[in-house]
N, C-alpha and C. Protein backbone atom coordinates (compact mmCIF):
# COMPACT_ATOMS: atom_id res chain seq x y z
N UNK A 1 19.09 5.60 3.86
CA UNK A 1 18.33 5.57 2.63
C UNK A 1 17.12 4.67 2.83
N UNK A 2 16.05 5.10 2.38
CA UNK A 2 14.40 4.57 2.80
C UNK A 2 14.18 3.53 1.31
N UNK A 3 13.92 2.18 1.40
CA UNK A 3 13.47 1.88 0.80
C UNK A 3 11.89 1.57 0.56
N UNK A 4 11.09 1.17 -0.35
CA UNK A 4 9.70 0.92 -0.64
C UNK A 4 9.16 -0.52 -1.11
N UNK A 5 8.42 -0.75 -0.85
CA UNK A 5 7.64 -2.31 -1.10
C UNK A 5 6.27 -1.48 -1.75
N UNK A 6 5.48 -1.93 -3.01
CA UNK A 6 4.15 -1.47 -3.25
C UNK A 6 3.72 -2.88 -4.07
N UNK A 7 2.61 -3.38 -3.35
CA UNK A 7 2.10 -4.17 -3.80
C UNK A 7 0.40 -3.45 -4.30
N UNK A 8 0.32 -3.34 -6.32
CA UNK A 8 -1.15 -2.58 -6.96
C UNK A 8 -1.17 -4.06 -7.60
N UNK A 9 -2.61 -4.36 -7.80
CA UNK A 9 -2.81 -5.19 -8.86
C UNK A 9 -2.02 -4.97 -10.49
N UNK A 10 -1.93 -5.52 -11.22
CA UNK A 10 -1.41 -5.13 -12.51
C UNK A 10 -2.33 -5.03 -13.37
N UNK A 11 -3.64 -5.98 -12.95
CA UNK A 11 -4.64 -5.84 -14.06
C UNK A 11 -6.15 -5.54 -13.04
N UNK A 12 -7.18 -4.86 -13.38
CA UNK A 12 -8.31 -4.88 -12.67
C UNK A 12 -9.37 -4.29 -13.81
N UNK A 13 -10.50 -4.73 -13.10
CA UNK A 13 -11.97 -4.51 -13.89
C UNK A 13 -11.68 -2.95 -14.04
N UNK A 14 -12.61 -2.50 -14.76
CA UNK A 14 -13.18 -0.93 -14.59
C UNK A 14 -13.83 -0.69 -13.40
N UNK A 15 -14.26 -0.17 -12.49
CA UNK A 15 -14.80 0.27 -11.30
C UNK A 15 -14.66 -0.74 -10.57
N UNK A 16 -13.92 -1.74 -9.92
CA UNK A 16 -13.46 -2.73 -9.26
C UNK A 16 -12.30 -1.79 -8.28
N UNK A 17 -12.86 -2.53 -7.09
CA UNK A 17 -12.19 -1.98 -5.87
C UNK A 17 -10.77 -2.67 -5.53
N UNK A 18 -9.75 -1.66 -6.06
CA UNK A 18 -8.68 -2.75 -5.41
C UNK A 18 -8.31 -2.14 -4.34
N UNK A 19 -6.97 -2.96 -3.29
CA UNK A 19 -6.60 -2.84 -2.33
C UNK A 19 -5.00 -2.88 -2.76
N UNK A 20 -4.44 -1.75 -2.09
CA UNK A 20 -2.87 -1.48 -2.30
C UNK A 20 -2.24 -1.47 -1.14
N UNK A 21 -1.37 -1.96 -1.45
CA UNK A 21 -0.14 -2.10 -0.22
C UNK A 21 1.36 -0.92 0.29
N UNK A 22 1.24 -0.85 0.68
CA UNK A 22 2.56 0.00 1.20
C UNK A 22 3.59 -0.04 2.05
N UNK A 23 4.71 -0.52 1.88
CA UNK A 23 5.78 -0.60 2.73
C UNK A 23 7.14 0.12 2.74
N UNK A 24 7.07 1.62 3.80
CA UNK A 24 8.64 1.60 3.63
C UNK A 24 9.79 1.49 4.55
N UNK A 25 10.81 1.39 4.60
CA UNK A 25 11.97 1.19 5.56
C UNK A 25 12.51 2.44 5.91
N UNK A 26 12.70 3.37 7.19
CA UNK A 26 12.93 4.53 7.77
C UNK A 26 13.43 4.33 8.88
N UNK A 27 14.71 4.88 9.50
CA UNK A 27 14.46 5.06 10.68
C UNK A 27 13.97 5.74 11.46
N UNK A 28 13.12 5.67 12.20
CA UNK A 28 11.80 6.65 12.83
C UNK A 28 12.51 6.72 14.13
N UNK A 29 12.31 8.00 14.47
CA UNK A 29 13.07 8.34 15.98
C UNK A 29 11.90 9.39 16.37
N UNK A 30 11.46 9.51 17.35
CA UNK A 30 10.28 10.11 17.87
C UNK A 30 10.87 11.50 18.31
N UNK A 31 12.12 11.93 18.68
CA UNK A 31 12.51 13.42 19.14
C UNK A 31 11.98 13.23 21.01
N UNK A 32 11.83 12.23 21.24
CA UNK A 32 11.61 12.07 22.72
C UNK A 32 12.44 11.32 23.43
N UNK A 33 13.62 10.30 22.76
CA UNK A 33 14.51 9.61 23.20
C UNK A 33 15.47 10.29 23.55
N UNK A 34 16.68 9.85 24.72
CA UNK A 34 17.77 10.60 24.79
C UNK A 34 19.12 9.67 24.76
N UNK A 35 20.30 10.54 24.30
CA UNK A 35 21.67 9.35 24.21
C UNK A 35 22.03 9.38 25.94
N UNK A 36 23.11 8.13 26.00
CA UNK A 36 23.70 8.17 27.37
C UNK A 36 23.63 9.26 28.01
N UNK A 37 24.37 10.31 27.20
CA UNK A 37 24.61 11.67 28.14
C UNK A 37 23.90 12.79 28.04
N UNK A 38 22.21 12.28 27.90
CA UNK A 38 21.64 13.10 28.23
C UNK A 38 21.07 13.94 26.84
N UNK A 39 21.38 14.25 26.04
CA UNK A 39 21.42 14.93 24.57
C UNK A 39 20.32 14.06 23.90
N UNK A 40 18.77 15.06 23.78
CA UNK A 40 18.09 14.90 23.15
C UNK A 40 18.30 14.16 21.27
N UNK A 41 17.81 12.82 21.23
CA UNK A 41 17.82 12.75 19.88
C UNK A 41 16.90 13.24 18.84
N UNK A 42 17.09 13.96 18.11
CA UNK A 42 16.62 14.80 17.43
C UNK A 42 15.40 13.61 16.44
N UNK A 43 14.00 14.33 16.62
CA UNK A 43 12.93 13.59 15.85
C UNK A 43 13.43 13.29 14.09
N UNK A 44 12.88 11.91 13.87
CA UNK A 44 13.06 12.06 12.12
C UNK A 44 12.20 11.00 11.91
N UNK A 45 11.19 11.56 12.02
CA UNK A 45 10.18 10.58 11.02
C UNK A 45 9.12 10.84 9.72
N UNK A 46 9.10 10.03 9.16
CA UNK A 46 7.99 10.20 7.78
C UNK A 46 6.97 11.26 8.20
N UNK A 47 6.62 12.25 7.87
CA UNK A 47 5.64 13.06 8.06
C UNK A 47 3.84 12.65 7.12
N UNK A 48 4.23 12.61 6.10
CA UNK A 48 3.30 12.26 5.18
C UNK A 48 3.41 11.62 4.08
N UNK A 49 2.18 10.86 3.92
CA UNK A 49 2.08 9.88 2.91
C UNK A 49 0.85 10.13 1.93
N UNK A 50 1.11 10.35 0.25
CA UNK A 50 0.21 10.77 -0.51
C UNK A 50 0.26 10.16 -2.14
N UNK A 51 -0.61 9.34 -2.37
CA UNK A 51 -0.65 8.60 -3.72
C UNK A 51 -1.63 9.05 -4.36
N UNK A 52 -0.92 9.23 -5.55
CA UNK A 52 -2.03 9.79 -6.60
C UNK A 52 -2.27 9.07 -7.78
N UNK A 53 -3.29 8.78 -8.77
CA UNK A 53 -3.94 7.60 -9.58
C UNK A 53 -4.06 8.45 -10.49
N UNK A 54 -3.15 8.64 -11.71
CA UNK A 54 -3.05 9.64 -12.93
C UNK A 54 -3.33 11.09 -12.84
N UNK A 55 -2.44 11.43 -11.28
CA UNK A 55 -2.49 13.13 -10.81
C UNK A 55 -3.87 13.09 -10.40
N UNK A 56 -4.33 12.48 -10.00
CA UNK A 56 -5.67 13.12 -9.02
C UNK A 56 -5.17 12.25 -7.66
N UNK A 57 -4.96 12.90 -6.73
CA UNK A 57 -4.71 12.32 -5.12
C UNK A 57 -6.27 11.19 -4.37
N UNK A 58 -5.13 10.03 -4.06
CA UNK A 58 -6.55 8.97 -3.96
C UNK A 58 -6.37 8.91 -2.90
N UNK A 59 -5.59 9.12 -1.76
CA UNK A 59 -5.13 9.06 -0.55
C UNK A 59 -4.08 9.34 0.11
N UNK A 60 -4.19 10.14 1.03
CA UNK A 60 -3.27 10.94 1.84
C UNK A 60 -3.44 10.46 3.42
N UNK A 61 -1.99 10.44 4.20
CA UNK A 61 -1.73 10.17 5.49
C UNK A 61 -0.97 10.85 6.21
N UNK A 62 -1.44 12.01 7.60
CA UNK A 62 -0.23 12.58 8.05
C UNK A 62 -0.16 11.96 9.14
N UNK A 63 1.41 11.54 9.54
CA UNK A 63 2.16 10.63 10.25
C UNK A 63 2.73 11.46 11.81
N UNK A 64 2.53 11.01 12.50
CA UNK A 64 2.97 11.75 13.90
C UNK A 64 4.07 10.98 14.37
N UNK A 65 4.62 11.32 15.85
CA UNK A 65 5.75 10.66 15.96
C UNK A 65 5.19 9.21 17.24
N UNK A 66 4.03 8.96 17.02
CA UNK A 66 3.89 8.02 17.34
C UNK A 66 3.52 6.58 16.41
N UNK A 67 3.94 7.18 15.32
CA UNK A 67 3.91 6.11 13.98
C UNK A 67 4.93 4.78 13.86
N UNK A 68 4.54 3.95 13.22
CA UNK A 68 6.04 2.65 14.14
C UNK A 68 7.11 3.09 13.01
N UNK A 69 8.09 2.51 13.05
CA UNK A 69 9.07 2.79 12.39
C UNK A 69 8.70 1.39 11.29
N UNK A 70 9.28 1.71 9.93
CA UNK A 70 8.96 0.52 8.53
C UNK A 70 7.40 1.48 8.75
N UNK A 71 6.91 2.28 8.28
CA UNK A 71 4.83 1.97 8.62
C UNK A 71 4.35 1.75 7.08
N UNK A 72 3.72 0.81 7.58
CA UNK A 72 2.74 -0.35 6.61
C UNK A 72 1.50 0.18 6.29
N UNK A 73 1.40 1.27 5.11
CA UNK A 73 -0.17 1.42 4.67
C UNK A 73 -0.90 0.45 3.74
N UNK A 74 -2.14 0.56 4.06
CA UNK A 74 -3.06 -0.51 3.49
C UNK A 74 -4.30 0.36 2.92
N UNK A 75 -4.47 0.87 1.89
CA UNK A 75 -5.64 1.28 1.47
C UNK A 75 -6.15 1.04 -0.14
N UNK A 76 -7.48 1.33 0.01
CA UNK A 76 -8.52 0.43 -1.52
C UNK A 76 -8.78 1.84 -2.18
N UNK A 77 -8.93 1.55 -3.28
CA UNK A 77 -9.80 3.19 -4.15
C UNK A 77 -10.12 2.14 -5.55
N UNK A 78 -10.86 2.74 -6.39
CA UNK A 78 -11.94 2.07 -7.67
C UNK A 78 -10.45 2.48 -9.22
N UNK A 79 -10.90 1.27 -9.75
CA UNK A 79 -10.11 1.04 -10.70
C UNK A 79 -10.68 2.03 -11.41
N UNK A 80 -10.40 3.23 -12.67
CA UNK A 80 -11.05 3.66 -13.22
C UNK A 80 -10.48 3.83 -14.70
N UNK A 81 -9.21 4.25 -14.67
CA UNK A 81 -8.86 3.15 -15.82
C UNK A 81 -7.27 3.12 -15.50
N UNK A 82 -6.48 2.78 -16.95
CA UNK A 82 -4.98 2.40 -16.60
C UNK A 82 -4.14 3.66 -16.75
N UNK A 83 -3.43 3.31 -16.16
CA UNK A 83 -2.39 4.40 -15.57
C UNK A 83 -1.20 4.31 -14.55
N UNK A 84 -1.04 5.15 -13.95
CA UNK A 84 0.02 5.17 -13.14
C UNK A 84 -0.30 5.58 -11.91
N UNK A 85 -0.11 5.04 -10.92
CA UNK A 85 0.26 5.38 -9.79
C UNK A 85 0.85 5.36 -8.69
N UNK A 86 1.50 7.11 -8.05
CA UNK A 86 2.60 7.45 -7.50
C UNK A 86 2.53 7.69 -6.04
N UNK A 87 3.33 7.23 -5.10
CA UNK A 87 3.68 7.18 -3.98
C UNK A 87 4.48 8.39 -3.08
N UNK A 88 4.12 8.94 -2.43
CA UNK A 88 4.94 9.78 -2.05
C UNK A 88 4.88 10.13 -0.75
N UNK A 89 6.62 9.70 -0.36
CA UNK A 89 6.73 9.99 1.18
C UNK A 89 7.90 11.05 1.48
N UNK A 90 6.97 11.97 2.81
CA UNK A 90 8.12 13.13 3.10
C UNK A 90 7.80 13.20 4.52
N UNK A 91 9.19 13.90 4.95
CA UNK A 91 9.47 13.64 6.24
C UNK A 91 10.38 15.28 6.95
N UNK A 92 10.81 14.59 7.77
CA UNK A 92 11.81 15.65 8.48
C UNK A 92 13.04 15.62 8.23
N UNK A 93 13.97 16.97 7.89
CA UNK A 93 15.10 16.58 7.96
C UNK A 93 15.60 16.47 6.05
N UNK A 94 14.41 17.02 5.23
CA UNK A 94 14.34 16.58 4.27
C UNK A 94 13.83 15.42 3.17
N UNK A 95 13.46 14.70 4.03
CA UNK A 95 13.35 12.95 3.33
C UNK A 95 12.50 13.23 2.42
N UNK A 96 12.64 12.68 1.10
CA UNK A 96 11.55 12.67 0.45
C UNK A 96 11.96 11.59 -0.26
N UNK A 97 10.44 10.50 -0.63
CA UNK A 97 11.06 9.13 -1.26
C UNK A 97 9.53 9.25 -2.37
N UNK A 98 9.39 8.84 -2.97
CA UNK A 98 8.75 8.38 -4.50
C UNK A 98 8.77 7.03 -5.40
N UNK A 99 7.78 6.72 -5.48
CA UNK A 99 7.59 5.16 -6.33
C UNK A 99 6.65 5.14 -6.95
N UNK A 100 6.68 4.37 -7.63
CA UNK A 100 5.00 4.24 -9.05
C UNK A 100 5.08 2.52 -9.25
N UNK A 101 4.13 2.82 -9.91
CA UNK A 101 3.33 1.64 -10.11
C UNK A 101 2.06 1.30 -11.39
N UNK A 102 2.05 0.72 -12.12
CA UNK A 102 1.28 0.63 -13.57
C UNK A 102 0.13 -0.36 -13.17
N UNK A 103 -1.11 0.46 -13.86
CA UNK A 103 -1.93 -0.87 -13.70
C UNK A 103 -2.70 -0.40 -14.70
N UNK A 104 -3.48 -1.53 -15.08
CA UNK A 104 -3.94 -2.18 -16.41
C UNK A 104 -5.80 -2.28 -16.05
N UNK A 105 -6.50 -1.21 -16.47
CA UNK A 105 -8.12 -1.38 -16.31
C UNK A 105 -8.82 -1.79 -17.82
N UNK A 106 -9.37 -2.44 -17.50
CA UNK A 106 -10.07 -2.70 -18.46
C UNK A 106 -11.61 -3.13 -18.20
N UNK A 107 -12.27 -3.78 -19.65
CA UNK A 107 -13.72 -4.34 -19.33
C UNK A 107 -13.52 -6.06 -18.38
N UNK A 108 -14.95 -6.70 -18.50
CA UNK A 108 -14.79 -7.89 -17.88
C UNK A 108 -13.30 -8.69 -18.32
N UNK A 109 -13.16 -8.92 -19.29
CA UNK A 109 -11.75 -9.82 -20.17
C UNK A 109 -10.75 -9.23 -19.39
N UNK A 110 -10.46 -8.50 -18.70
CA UNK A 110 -9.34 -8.30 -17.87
C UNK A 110 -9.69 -8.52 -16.09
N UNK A 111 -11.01 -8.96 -16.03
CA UNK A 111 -11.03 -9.74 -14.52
C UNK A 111 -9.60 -10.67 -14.14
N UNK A 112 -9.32 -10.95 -12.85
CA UNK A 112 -8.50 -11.90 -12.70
C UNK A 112 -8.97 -13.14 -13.04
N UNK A 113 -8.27 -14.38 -13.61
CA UNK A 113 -9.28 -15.47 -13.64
C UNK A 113 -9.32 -16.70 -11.88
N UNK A 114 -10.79 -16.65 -12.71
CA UNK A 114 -11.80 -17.49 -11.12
C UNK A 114 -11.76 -18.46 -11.76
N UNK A 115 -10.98 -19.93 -11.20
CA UNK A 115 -11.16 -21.04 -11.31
C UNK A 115 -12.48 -21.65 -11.35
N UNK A 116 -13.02 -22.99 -12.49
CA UNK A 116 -14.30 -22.90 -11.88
C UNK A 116 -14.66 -23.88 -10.38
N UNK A 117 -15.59 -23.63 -10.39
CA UNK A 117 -16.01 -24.29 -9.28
C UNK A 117 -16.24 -25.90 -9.28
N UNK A 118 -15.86 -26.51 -8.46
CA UNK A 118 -16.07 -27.98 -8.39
C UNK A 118 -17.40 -28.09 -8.26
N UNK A 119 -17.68 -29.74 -8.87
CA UNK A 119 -18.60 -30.00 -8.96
C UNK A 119 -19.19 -30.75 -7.17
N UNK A 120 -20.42 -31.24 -6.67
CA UNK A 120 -20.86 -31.72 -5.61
C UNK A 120 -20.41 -32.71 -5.39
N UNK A 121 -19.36 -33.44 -4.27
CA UNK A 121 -19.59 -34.60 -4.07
C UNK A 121 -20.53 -35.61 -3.98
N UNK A 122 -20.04 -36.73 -5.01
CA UNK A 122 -21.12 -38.12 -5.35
C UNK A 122 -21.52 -38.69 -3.96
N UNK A 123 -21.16 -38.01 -2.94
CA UNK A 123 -21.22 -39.00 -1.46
C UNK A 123 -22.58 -38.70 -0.90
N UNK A 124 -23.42 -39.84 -0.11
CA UNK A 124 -24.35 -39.95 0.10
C UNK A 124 -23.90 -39.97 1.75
N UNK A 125 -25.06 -39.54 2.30
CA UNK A 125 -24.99 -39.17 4.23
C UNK A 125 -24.46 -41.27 4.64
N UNK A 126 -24.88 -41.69 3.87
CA UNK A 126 -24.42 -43.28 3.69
C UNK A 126 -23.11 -44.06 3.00
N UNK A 127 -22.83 -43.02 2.49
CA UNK A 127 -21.08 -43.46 1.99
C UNK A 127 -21.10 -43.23 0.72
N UNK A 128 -20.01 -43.24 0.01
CA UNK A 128 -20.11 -43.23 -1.19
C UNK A 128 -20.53 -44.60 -2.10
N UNK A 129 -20.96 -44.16 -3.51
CA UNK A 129 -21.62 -44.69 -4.03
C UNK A 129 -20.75 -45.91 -4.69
């Protein structure tokens, strides 16, 4: 059984670029290994990977059998507004796994908050004052 890791922002600007995370757990066998006695182990890995941002597809990945086993996607697409979005991995052998994720667009008032900035140190090239 394949589990999933998805790290989406929860909150982002309107047209603000976020970056999403992807992690799932598989055992990936390439169909090129063999047991002791010789007997091909039969390939089973993730074939493809496809997330979609309120049913419109924001990114798609097809996976070969030189893909690592756990594979870690990393990709950005534009906040456009809130909704849902779904994960979807299929494979050989049947696998098919699915996850979602909610995020929250809005105007500026839903930026993350930016600490402000410190002020200049009072220190002179001569020491402090």
């Amino acid at each position: 059984m394949a589990s999933a890791l998805i790290n989406v922002p929860a909150r982002a600007k309107r047209g603000e670029i976020i970056e999403i995370k992807t992690l799932i757990s598989h055992v990936m066998e390439t169909g090129f290994r063999r047991t002791q006695l010789g007997a091909v182990i039969p390939r089973d890995i993730i074939r493809r990977f496809v997330c979609t941002y309120n049913g419109t597809e924001v990114f798609r990945a097809e996976l070969h059998p030189a893909i690592a086993a756990n594979p870690f996607i990393v990709f950005s697409t534009v906040a456009v507004e809130s909704g849902t979005l779904v994960f979807s991995w299929t494979g050989d052998h049947g696998f098919s796994a699915t996850e979602t994720a909610a995020i929250s667009v809005g105007g500026p008032e839903m930026a993350p908050h930016t600490p402000p900035r410190s002020e200049p140190s009072r220190e002179t090239r001569d020491g402090p004052r």
